[in-house]
Protein backbone atom coordinates (compact mmCIF):
# COMPACT_ATOMS: atom_id res chain seq x y z
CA UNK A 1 -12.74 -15.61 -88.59
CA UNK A 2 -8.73 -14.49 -88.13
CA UNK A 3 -9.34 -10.46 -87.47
CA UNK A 4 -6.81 -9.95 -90.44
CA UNK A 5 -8.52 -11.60 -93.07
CA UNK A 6 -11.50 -9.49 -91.51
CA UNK A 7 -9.89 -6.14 -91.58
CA UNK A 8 -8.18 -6.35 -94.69
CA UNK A 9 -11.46 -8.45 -96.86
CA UNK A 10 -14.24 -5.37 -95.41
CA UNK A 11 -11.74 -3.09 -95.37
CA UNK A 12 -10.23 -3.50 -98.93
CA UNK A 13 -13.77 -3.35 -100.14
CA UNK A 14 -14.69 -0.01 -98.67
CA UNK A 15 -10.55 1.23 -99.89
CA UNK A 16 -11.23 -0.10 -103.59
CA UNK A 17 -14.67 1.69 -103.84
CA UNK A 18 -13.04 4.67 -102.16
CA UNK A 19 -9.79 4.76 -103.86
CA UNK A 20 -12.11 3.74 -107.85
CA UNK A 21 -14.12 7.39 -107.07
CA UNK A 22 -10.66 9.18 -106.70
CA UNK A 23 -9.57 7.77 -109.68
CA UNK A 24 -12.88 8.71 -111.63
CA UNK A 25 -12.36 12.57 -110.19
CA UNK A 26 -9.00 12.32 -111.83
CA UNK A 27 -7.12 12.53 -108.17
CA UNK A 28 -5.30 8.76 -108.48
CA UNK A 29 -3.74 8.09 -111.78
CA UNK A 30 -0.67 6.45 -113.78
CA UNK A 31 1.01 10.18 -114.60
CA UNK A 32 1.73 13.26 -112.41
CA UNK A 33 -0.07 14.24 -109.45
CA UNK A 34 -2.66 11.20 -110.03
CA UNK A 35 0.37 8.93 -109.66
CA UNK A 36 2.13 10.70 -106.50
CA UNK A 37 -1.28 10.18 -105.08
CA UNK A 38 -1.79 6.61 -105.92
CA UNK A 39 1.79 5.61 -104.93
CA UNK A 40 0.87 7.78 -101.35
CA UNK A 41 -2.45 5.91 -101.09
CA UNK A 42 -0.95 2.34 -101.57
CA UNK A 43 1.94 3.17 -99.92
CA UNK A 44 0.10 3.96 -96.51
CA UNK A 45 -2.28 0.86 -97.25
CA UNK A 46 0.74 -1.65 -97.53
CA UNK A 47 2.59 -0.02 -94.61
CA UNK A 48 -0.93 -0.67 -92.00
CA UNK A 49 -1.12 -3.70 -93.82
CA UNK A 50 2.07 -5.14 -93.25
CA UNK A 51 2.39 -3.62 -89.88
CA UNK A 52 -0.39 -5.21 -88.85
CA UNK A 53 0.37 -8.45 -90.28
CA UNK A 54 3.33 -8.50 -88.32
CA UNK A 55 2.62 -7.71 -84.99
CA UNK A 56 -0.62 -10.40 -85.09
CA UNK A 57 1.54 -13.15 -86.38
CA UNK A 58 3.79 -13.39 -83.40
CA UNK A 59 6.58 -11.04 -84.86
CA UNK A 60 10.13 -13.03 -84.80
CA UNK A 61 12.09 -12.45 -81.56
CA UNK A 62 9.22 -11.35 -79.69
CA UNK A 63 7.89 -13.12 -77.28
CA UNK A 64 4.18 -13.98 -76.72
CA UNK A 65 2.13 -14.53 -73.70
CA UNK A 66 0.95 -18.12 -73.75
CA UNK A 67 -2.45 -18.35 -73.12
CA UNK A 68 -3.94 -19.19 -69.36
CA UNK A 69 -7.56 -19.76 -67.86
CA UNK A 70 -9.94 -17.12 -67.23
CA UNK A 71 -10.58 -17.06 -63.57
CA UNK A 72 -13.55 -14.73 -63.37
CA UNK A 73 -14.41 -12.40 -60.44
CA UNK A 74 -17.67 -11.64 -58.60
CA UNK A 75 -17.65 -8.69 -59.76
CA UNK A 76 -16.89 -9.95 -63.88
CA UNK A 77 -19.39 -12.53 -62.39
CA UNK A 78 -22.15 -9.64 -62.17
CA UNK A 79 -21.59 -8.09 -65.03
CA UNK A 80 -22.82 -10.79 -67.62
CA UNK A 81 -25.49 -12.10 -64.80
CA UNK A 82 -28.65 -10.46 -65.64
CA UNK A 83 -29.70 -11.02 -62.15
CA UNK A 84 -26.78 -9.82 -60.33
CA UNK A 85 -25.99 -7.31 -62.21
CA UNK A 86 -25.23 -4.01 -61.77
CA UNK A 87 -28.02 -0.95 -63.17
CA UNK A 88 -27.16 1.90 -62.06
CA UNK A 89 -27.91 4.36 -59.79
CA UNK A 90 -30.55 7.02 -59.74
CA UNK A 91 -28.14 9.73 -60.38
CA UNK A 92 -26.92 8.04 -63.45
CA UNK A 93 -30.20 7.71 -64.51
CA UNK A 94 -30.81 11.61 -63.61
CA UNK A 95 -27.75 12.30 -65.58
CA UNK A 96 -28.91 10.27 -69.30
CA UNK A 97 -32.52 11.99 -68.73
CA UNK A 98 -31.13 15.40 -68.26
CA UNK A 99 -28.87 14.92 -70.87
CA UNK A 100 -31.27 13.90 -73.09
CA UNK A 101 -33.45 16.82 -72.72
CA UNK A 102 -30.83 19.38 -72.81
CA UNK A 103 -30.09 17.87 -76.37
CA UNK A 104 -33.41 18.33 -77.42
CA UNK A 105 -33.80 21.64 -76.30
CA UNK A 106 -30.78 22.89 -77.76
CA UNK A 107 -31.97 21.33 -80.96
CA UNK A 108 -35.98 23.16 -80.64
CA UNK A 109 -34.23 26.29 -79.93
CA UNK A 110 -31.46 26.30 -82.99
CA UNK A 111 -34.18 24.64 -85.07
CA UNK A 112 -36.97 26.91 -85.02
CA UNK A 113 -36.10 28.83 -88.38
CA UNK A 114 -35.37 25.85 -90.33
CA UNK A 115 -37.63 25.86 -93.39
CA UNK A 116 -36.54 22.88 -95.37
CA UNK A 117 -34.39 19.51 -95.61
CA UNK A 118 -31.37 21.89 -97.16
CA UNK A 119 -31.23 24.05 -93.96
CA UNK A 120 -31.45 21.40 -91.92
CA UNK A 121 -28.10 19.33 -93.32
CA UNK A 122 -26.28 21.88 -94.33
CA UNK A 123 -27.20 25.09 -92.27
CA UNK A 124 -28.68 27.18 -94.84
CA UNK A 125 -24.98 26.33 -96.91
CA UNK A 126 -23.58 29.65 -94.23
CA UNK A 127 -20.87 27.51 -93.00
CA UNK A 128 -17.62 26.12 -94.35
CA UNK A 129 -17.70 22.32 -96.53
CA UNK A 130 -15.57 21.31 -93.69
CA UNK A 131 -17.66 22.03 -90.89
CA UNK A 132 -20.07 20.91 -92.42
CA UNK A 133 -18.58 17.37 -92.74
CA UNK A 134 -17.20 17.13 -89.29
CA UNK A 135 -20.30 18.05 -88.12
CA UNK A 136 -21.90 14.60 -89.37
């Protein structure tokens, strides 16, 4: 499937369902601020959208690459080769596992006085919305 068509058929799908809850909350709309909004929204939409339709369609007086073989390497080689391939060393693996548990430490320690569900997500609501939401 052409990556455009892609982008712009899942994408326009999650933008419509995005930009029909603004418009229920009153934020997009045909007067005032609603329709600043709605001519921002759709203005930054078209300009990704025609940007990008641009540069994939081999933009006039630009030249494009034309496309060549794929000479692999031994090392490219290894990489897909389940028996070649490289696993990693026991340091790395050291590194993941120690990782791992310093995660879940940090999250038994800063954990232990959470009573319920509404502490957990949202930190017993003692932080800012915004934190919150960068947070997830």
């Amino acid at each position: 499937m052409d990556p455009f068509i892609y982008n712009f058929a899942l994408g326009g799908v999650v933008f419509v369902f995005g930009a029909v809850l603004a418009w229920r909350q009153g934020s997009l709309g045909l007067s005032g601020r609603g329709r600043r909004n709605l001519c921002l929204v759709l203005g930054v939409f078209s300009f990704y959208f025609i940007l990008q339709a641009f540069l994939q369609y081999k933009a006039p007086g630009m030249p494009a690459a034309e496309p060549s073989a794929y000479n692999p390497t031994p090392a490219s080689e290894a990489a897909v080769d389940p028996s070649k391939s490289y696993r990693g060393a026991p340091v790395d693996y050291a590194i993941m596992i120690g990782y791992f548990l310093v995660i879940v430490i940090m999250g038994v320690f800063f954990g232990r006085k959470m009573k319920s569900t509404d502490d957990f997500f949202f930190g017993g609501r003692k932080f800012a919305w915004w934190l919150i939401a960068f947070s997830m």
